[in-house]
N, C-alpha and C. Protein backbone atom coordinates (compact mmCIF):
# COMPACT_ATOMS: atom_id res chain seq x y z
N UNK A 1 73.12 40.85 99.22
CA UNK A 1 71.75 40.36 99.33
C UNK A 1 70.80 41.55 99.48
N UNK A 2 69.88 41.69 98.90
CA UNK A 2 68.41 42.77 98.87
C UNK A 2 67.33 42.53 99.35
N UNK A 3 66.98 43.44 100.22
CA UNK A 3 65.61 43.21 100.71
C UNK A 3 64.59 43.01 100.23
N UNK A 4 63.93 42.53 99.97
CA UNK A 4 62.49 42.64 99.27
C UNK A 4 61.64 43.32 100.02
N UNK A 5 60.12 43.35 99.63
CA UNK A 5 58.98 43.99 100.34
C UNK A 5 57.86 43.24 101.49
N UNK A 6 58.43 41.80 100.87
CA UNK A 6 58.50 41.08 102.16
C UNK A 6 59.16 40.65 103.30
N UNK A 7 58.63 40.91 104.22
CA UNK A 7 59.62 40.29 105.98
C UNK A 7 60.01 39.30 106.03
N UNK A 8 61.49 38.87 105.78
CA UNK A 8 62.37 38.13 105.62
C UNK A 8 62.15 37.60 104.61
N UNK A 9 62.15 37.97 103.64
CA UNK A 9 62.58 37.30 102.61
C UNK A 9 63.73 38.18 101.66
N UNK A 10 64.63 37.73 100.89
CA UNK A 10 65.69 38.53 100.25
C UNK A 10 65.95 37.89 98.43
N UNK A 11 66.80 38.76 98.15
CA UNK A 11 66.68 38.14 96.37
C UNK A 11 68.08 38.84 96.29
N UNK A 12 68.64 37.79 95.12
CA UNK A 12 69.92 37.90 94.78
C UNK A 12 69.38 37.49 93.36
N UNK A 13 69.91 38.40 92.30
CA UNK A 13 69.63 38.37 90.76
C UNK A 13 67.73 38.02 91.08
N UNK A 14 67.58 36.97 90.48
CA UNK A 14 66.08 36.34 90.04
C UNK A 14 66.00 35.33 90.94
N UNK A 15 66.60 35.32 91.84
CA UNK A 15 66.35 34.39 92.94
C UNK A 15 66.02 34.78 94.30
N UNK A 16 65.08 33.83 95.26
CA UNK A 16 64.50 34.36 96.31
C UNK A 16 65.14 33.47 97.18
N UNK A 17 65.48 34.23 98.71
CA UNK A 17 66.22 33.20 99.74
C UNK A 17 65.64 34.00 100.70
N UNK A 18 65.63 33.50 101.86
CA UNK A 18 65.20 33.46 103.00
C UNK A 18 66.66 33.14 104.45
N UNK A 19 66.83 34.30 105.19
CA UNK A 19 67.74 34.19 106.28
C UNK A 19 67.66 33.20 106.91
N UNK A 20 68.91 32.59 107.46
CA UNK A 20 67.99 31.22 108.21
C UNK A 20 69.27 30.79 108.98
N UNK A 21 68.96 30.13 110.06
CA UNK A 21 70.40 29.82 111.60
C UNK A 21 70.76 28.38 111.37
N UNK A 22 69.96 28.11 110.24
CA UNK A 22 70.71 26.67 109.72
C UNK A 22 72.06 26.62 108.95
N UNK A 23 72.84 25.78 109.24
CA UNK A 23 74.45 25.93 108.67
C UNK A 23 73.87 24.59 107.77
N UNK A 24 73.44 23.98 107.22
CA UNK A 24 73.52 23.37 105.99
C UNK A 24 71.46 23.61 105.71
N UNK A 25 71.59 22.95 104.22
CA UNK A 25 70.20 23.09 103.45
C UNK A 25 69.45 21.84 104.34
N UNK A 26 67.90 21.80 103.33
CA UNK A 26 67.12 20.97 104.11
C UNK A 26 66.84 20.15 103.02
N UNK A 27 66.74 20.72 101.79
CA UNK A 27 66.49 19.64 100.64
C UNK A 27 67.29 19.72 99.55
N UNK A 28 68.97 20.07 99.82
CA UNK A 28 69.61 20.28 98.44
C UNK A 28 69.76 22.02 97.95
N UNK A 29 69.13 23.04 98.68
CA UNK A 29 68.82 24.17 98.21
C UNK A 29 70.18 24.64 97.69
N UNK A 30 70.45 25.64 97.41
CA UNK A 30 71.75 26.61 97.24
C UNK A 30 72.01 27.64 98.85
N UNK A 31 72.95 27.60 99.31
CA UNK A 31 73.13 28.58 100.11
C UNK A 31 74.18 29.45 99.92
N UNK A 32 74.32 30.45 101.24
CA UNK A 32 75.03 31.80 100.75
C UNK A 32 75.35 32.36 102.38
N UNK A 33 76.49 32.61 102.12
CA UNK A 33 77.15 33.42 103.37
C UNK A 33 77.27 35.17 102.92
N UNK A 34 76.67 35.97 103.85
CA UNK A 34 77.12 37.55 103.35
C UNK A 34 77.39 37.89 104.76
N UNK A 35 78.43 38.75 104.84
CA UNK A 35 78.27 39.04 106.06
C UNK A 35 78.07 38.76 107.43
N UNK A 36 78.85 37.24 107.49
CA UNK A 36 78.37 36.27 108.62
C UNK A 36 77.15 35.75 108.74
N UNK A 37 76.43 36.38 107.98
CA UNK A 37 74.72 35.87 107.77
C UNK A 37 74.63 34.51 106.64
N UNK A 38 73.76 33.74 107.31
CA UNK A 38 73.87 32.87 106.29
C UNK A 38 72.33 32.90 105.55
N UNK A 39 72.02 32.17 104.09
CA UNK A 39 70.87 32.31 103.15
C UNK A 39 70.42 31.57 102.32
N UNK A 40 69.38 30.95 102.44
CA UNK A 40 68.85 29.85 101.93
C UNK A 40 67.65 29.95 100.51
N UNK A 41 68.47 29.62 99.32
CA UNK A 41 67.96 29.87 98.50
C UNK A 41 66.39 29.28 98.02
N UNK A 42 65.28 29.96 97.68
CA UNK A 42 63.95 29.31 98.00
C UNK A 42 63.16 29.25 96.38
N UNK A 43 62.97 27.78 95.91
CA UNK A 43 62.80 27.57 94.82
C UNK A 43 61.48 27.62 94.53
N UNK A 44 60.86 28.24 93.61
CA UNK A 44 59.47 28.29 93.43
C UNK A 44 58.82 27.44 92.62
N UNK A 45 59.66 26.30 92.18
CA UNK A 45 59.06 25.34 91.27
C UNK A 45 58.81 24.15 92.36
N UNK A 46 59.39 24.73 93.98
CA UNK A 46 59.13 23.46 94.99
C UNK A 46 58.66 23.44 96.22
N UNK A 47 57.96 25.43 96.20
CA UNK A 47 57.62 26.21 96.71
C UNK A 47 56.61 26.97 96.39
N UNK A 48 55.28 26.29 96.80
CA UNK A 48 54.03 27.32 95.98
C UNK A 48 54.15 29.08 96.26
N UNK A 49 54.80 28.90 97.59
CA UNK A 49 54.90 30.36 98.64
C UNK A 49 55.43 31.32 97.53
N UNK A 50 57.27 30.44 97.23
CA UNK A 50 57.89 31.11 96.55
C UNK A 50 57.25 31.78 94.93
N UNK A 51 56.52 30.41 94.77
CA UNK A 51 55.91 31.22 93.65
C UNK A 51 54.92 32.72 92.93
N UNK A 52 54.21 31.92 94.67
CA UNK A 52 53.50 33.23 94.49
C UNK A 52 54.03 34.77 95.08
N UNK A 53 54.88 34.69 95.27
CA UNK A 53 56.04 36.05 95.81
C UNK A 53 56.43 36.54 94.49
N UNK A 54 57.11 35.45 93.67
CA UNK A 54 57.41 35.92 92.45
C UNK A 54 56.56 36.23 91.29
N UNK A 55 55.23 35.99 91.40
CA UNK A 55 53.81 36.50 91.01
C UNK A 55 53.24 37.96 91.07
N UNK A 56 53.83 38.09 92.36
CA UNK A 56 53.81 39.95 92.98
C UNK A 56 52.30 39.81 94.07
N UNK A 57 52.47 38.92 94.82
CA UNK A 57 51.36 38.75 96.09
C UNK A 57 51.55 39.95 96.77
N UNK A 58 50.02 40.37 97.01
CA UNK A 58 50.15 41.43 97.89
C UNK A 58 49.69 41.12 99.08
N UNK A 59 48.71 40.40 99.52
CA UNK A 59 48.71 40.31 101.17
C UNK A 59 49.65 39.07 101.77
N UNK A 60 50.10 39.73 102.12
CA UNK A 60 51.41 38.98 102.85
C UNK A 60 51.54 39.33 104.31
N UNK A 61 51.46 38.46 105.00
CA UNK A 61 51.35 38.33 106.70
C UNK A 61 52.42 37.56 107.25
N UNK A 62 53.35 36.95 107.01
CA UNK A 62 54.00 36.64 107.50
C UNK A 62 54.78 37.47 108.54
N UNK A 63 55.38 37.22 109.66
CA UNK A 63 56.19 38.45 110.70
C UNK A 63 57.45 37.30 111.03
N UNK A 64 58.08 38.14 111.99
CA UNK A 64 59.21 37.40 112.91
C UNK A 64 58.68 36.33 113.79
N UNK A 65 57.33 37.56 113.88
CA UNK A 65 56.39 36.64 115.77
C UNK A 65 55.30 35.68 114.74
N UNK A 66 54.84 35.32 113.84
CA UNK A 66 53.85 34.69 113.68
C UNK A 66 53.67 33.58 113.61
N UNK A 67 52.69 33.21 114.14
CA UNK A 67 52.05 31.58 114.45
C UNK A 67 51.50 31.19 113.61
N UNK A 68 51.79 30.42 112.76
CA UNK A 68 50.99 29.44 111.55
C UNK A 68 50.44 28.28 111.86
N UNK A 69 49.50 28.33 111.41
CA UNK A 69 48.69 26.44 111.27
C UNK A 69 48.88 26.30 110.04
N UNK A 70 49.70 25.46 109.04
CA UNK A 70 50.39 25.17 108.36
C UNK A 70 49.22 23.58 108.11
N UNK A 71 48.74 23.19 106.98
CA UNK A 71 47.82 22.00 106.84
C UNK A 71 48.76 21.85 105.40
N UNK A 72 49.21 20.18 105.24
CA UNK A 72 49.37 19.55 104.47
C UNK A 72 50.87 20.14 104.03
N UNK A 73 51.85 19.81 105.38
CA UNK A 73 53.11 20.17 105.68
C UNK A 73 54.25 19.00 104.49
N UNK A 74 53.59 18.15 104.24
CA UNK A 74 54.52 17.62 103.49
C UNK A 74 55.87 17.01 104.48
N UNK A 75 56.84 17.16 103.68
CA UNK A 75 58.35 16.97 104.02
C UNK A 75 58.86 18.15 104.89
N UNK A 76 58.26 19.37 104.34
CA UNK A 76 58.94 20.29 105.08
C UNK A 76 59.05 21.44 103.92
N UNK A 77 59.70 21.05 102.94
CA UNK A 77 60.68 22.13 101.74
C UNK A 77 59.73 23.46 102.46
N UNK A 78 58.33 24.10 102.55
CA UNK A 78 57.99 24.85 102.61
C UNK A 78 58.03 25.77 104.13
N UNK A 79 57.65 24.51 104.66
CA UNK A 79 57.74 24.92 106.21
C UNK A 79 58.59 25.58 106.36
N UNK A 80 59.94 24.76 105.80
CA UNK A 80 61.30 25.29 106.73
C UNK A 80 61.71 26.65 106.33
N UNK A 81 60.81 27.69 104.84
CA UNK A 81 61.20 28.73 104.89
C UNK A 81 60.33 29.91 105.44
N UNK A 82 58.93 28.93 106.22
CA UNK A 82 58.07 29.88 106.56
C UNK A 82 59.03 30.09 107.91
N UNK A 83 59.49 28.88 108.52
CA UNK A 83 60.25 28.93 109.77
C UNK A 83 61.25 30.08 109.71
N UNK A 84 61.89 30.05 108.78
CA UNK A 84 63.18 30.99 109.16
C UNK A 84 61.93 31.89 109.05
N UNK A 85 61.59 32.62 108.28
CA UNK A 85 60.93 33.79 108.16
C UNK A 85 60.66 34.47 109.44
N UNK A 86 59.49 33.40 109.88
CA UNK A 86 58.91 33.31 111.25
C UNK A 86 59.89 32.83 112.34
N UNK A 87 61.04 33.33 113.01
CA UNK A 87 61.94 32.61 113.52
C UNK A 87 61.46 32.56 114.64
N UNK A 88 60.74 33.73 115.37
CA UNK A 88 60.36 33.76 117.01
C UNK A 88 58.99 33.41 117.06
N UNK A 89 58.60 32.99 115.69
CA UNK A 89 56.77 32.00 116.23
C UNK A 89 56.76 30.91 116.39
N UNK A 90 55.71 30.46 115.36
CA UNK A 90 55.51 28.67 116.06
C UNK A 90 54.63 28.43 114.69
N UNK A 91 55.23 27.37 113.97
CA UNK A 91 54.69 26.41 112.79
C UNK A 91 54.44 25.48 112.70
N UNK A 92 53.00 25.65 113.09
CA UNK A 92 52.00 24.04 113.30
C UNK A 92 51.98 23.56 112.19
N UNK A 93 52.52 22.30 112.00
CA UNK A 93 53.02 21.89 110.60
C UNK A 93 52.15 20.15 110.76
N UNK A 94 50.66 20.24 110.12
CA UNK A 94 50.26 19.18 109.78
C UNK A 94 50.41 18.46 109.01
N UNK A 95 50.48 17.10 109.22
CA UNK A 95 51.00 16.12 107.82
C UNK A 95 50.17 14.87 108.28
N UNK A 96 49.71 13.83 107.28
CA UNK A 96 49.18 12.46 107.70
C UNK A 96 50.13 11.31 107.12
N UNK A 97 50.41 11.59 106.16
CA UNK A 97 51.43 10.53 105.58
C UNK A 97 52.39 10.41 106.00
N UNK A 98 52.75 9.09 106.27
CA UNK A 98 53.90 8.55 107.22
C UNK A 98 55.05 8.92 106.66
N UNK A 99 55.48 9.02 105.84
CA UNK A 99 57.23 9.13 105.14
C UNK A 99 57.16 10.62 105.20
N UNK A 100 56.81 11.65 104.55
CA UNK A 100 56.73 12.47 104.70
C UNK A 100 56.89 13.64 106.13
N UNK A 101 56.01 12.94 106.59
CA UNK A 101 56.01 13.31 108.23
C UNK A 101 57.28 13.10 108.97
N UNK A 102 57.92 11.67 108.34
CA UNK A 102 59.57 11.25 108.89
C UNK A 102 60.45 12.63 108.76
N UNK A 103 60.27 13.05 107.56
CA UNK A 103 61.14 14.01 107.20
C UNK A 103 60.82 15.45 107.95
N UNK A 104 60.00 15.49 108.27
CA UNK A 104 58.99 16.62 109.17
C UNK A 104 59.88 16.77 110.33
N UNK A 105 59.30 15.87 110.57
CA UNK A 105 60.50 15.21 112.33
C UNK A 105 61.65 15.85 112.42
N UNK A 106 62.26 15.00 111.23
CA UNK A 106 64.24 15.43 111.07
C UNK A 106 63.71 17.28 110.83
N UNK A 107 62.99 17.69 110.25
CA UNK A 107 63.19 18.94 110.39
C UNK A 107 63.00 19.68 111.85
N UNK A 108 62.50 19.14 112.38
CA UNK A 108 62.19 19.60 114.13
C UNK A 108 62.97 19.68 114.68
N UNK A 109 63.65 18.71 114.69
CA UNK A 109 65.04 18.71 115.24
C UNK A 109 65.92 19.63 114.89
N UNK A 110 66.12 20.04 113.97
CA UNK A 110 66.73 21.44 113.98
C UNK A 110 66.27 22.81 113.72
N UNK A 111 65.12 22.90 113.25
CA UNK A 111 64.31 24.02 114.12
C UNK A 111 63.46 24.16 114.82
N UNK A 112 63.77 24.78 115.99
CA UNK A 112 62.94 24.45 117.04
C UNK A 112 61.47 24.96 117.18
N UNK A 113 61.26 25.98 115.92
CA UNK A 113 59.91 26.59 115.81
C UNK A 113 58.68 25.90 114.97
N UNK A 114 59.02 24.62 114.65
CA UNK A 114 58.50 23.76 113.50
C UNK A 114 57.75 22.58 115.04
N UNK A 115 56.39 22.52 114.81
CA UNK A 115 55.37 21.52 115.34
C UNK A 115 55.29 20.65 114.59
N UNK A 116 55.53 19.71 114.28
CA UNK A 116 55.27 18.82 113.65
C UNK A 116 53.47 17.52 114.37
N UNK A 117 52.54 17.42 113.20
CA UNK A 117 51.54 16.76 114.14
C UNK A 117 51.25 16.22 113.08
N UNK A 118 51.09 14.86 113.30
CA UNK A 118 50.59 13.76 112.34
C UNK A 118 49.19 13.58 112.59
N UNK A 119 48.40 14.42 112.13
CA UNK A 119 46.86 13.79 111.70
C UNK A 119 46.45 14.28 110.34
N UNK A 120 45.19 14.02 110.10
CA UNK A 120 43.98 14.35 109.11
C UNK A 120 43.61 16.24 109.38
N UNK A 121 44.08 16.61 108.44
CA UNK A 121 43.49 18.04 108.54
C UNK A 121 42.02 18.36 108.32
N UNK A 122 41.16 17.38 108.16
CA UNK A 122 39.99 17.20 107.77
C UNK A 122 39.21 17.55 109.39
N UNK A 123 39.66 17.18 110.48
CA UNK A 123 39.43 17.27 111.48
C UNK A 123 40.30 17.98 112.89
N UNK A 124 40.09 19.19 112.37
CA UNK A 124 41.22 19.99 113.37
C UNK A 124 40.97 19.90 114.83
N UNK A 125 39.09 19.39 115.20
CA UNK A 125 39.22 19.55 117.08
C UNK A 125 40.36 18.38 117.36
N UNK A 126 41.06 17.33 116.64
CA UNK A 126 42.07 16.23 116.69
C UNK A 126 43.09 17.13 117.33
N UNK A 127 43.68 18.25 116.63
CA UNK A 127 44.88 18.74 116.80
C UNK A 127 44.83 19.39 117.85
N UNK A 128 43.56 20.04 118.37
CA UNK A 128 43.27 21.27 119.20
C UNK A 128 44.32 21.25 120.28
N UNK A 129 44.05 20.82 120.79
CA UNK A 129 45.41 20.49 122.19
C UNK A 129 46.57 20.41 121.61
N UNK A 130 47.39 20.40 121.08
CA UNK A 130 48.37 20.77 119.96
C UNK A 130 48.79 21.78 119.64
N UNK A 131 47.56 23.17 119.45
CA UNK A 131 47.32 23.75 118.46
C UNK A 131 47.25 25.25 119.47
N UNK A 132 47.67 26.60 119.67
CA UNK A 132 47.49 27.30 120.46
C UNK A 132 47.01 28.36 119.84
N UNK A 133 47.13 29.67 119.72
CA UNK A 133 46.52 30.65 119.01
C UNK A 133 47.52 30.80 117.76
N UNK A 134 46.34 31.11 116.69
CA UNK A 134 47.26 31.08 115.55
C UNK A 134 47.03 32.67 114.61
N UNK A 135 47.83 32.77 113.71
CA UNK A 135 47.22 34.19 113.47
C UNK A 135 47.21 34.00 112.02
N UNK A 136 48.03 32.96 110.95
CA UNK A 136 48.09 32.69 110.01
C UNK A 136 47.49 31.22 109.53
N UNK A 137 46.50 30.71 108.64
CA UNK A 137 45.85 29.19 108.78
C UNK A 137 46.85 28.99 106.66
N UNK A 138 47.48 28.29 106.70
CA UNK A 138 48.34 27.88 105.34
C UNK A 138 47.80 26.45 104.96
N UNK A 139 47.15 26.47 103.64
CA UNK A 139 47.07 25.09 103.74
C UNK A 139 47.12 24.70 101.59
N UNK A 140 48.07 23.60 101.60
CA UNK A 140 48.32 23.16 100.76
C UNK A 140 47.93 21.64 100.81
N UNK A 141 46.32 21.60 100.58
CA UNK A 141 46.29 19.94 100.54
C UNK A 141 45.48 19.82 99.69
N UNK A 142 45.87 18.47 98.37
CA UNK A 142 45.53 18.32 96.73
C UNK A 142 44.88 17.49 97.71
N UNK A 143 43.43 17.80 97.82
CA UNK A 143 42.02 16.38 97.80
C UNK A 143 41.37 17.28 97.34
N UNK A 144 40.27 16.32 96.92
CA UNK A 144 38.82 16.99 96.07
C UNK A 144 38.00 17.89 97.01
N UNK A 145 38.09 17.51 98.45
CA UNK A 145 37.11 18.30 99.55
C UNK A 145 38.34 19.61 99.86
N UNK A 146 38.91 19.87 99.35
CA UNK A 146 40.25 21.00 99.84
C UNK A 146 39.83 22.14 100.31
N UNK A 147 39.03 22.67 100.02
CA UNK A 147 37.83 23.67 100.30
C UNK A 147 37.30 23.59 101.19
N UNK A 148 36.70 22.78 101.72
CA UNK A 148 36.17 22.03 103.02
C UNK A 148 37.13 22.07 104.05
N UNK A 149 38.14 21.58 103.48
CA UNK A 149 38.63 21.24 104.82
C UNK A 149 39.37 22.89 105.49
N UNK A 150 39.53 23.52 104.37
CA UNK A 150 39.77 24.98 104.08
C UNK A 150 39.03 25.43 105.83
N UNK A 151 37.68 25.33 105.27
CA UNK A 151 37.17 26.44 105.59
C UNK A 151 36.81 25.54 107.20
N UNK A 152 36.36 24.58 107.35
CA UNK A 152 36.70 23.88 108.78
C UNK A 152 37.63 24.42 109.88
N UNK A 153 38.87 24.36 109.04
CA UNK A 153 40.08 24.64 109.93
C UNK A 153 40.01 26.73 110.31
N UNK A 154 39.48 27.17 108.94
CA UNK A 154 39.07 28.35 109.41
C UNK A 154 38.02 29.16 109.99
N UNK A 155 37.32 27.77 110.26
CA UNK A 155 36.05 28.15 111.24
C UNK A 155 36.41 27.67 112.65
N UNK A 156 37.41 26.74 112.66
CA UNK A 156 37.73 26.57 114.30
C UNK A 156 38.15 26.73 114.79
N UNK A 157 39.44 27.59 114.16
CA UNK A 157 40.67 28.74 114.67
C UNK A 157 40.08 30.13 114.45
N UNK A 158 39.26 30.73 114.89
CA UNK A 158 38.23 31.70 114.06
C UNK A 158 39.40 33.02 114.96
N UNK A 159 40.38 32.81 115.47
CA UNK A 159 41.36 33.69 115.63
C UNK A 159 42.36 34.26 114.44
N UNK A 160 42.70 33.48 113.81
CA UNK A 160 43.32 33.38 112.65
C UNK A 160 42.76 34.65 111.79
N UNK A 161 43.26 35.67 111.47
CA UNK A 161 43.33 37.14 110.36
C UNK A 161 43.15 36.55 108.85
N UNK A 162 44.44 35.58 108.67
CA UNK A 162 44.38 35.51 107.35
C UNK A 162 44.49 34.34 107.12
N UNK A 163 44.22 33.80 105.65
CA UNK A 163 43.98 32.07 105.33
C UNK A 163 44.66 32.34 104.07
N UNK A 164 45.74 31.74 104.21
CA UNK A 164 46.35 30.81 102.49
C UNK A 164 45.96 29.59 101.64
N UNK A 165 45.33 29.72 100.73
CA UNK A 165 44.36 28.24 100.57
C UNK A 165 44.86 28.07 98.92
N UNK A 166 45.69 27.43 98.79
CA UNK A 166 46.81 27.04 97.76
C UNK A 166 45.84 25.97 97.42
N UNK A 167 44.95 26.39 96.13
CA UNK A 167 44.18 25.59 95.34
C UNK A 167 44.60 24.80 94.44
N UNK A 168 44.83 23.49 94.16
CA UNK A 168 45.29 22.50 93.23
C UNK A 168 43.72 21.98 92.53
N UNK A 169 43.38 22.75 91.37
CA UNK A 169 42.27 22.98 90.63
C UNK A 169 41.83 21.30 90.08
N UNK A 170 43.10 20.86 89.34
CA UNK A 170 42.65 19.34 89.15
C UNK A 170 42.08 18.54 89.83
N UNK A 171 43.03 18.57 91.44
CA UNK A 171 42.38 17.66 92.52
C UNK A 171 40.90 17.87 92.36
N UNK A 172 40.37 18.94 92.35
CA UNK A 172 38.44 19.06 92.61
C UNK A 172 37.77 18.92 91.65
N UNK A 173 38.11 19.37 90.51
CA UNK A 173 37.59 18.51 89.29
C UNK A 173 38.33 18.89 88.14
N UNK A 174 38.62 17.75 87.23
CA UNK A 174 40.04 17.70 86.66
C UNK A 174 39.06 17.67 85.32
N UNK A 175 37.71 18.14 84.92
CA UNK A 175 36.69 17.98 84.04
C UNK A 175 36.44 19.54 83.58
N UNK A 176 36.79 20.19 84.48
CA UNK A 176 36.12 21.63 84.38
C UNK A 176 37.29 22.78 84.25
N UNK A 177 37.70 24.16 83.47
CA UNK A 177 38.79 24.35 83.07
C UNK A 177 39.06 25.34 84.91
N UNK A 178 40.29 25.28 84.91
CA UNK A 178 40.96 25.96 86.21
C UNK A 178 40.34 26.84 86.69
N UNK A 179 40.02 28.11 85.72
CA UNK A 179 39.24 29.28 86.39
C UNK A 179 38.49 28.86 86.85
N UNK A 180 37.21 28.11 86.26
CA UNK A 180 35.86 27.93 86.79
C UNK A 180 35.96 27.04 88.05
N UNK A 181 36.99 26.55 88.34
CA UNK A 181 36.65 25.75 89.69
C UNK A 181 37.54 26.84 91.00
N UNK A 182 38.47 27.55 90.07
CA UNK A 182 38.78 28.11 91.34
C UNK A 182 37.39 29.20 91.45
N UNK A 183 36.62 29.76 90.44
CA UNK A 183 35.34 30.68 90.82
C UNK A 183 34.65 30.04 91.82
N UNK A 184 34.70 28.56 91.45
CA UNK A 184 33.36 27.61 92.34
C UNK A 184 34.07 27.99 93.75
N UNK A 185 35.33 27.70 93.68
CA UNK A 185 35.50 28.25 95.40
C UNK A 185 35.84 29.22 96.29
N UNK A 186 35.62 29.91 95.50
CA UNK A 186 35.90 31.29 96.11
C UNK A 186 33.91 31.46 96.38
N UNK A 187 33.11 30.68 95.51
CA UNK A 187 31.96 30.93 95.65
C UNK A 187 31.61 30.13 96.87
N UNK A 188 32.21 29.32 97.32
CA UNK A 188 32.38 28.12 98.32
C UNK A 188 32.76 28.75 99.79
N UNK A 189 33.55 29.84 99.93
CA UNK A 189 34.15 30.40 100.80
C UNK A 189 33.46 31.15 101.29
N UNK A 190 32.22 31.88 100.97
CA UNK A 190 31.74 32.97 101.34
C UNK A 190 31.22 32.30 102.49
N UNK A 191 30.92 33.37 103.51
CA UNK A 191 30.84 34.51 103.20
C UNK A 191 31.85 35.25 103.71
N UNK A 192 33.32 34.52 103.86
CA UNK A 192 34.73 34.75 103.91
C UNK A 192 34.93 35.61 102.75
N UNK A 193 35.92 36.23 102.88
CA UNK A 193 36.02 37.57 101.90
C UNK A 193 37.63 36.99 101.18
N UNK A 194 37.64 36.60 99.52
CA UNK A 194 38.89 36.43 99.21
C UNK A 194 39.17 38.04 98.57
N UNK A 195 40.44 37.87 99.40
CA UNK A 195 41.01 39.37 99.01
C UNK A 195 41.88 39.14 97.70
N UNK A 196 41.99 38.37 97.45
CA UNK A 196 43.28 37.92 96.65
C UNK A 196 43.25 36.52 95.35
N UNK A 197 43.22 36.87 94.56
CA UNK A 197 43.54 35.65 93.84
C UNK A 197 44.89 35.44 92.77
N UNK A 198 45.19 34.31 92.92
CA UNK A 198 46.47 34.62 91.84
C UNK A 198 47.12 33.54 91.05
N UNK A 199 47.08 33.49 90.31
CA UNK A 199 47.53 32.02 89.46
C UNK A 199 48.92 32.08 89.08
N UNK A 200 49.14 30.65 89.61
CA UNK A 200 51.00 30.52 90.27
C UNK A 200 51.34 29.72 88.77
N UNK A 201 50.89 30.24 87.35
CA UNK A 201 51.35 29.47 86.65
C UNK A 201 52.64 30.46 86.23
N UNK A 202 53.97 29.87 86.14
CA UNK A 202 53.99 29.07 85.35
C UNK A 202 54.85 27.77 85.94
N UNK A 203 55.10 28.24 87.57
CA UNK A 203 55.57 27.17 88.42
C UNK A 203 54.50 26.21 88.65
N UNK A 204 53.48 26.70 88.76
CA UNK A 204 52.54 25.58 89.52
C UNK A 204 51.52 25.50 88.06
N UNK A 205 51.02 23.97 87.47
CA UNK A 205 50.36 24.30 86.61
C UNK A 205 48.92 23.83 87.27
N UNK A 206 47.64 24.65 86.95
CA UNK A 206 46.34 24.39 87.51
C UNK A 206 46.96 24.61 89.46
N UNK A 207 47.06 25.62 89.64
CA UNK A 207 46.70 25.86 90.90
C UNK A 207 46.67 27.62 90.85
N UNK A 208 46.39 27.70 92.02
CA UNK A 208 45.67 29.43 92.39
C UNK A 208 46.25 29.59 94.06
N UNK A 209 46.48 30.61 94.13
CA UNK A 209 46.16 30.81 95.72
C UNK A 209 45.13 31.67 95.74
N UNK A 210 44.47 31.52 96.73
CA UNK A 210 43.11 32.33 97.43
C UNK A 210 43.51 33.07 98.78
N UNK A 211 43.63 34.46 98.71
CA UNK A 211 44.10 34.99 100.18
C UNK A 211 42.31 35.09 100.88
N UNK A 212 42.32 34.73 101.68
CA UNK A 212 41.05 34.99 102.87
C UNK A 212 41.18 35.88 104.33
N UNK A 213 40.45 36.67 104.35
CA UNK A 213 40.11 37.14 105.39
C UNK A 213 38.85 37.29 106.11
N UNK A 214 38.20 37.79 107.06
CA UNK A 214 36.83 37.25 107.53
C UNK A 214 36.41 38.24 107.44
């Protein structure tokens, strides 16, 4: 297994995995024993993260110690490799949809660094008590206000360094071609500084990530 240039993450041939203290997968993945170490293979067609790693992202914040606010947690598939990554932080992992969130749960239960909180990311003073200092704000949520709710959550954690804002271009207007709406929001963001832009095609079609910093 090879290191990459990111903190915890590793690659074997054209594939990306992530170390992890789980003895089985979370959604079917491939795993791998080296060295008593075990390795969880991380798919980028189910993994915006992964994708954009394999894109060649350069600001990358993830650590051992880091605290994520994680918006629009889904099932997990993503969480659970920010978790290993992040093994000694804490992954505030928002979700509103009920089934989804089920699966959230079952992931809690076996790692213990995964928060799981069922609300509306639209309204983070909800979570606040929940929610402790964070240093990373991640958010993958396809609505038309995504931007909004973006920049909410990064105006009320105003601790937070860096913002991942995994743009799904259709959700905001599915009329106007990709670039121009991800321009509209990066024009939307100011006077937040995107350091970063990067289009996750050919895993993700019509989406972007936007790295932010203040």
């Amino acid at each position: 297994m090879e290191r990459t240039k990111y903190a915890g993450v590793y690659r074997r041939g054209r594939s990306l995995y992530t170390r992890t203290r789980l003895d089985s997968p979370v959604y079917g993945e491939r795993m791998l024993v080296e060295k008593g170490r075990r390795y969880r293979q991380w798919d980028p067609r189910r993994s915006k993260l992964a994708a954009a790693l394999l894109k060649g992202m350069k600001r990358y914040a993830l650590r051992p110690d880091s605290r994520v606010l994680y918006l629009g947690a889904g099932a997990g598939t993503t969480v659970s490799h920010v978790a290993d990554i992040a093994s000694d932080g804490k992954i505030y992992a928002v979700e509103y949809a009920p089934l989804p969130f089920m699966k959230l749960l079952m992931l809690a239960k076996r790692m213990e660094n995964v928060f799981p909180i069922m609300d509306d990311a639209r309204y983070p003073e909800r979570y606040e008590v929940f929610v402790g200092r964070v240093d990373i704000i991640y958010q993958d949520v396809a609505q038309r206000d995504q931007v909004r709710i973006f920049r909410r959550n990064w105006e009320f954690y105003g601790e937070a360094e860096v913002g991942y804002l995994f743009l799904k271009t259709s959700s905001v207007d599915v009329t106007k071609p990709p670039a121009e709406v991800m321009r509209m929001a990066v024009d939307e963001l100011k006077p937040y500084r995107v350091v970063e832009r990067l289009n996750l095609n050919p895993y993700e079609k019509n989406h972007y990530l936007l790295v932010v910093e203040r």
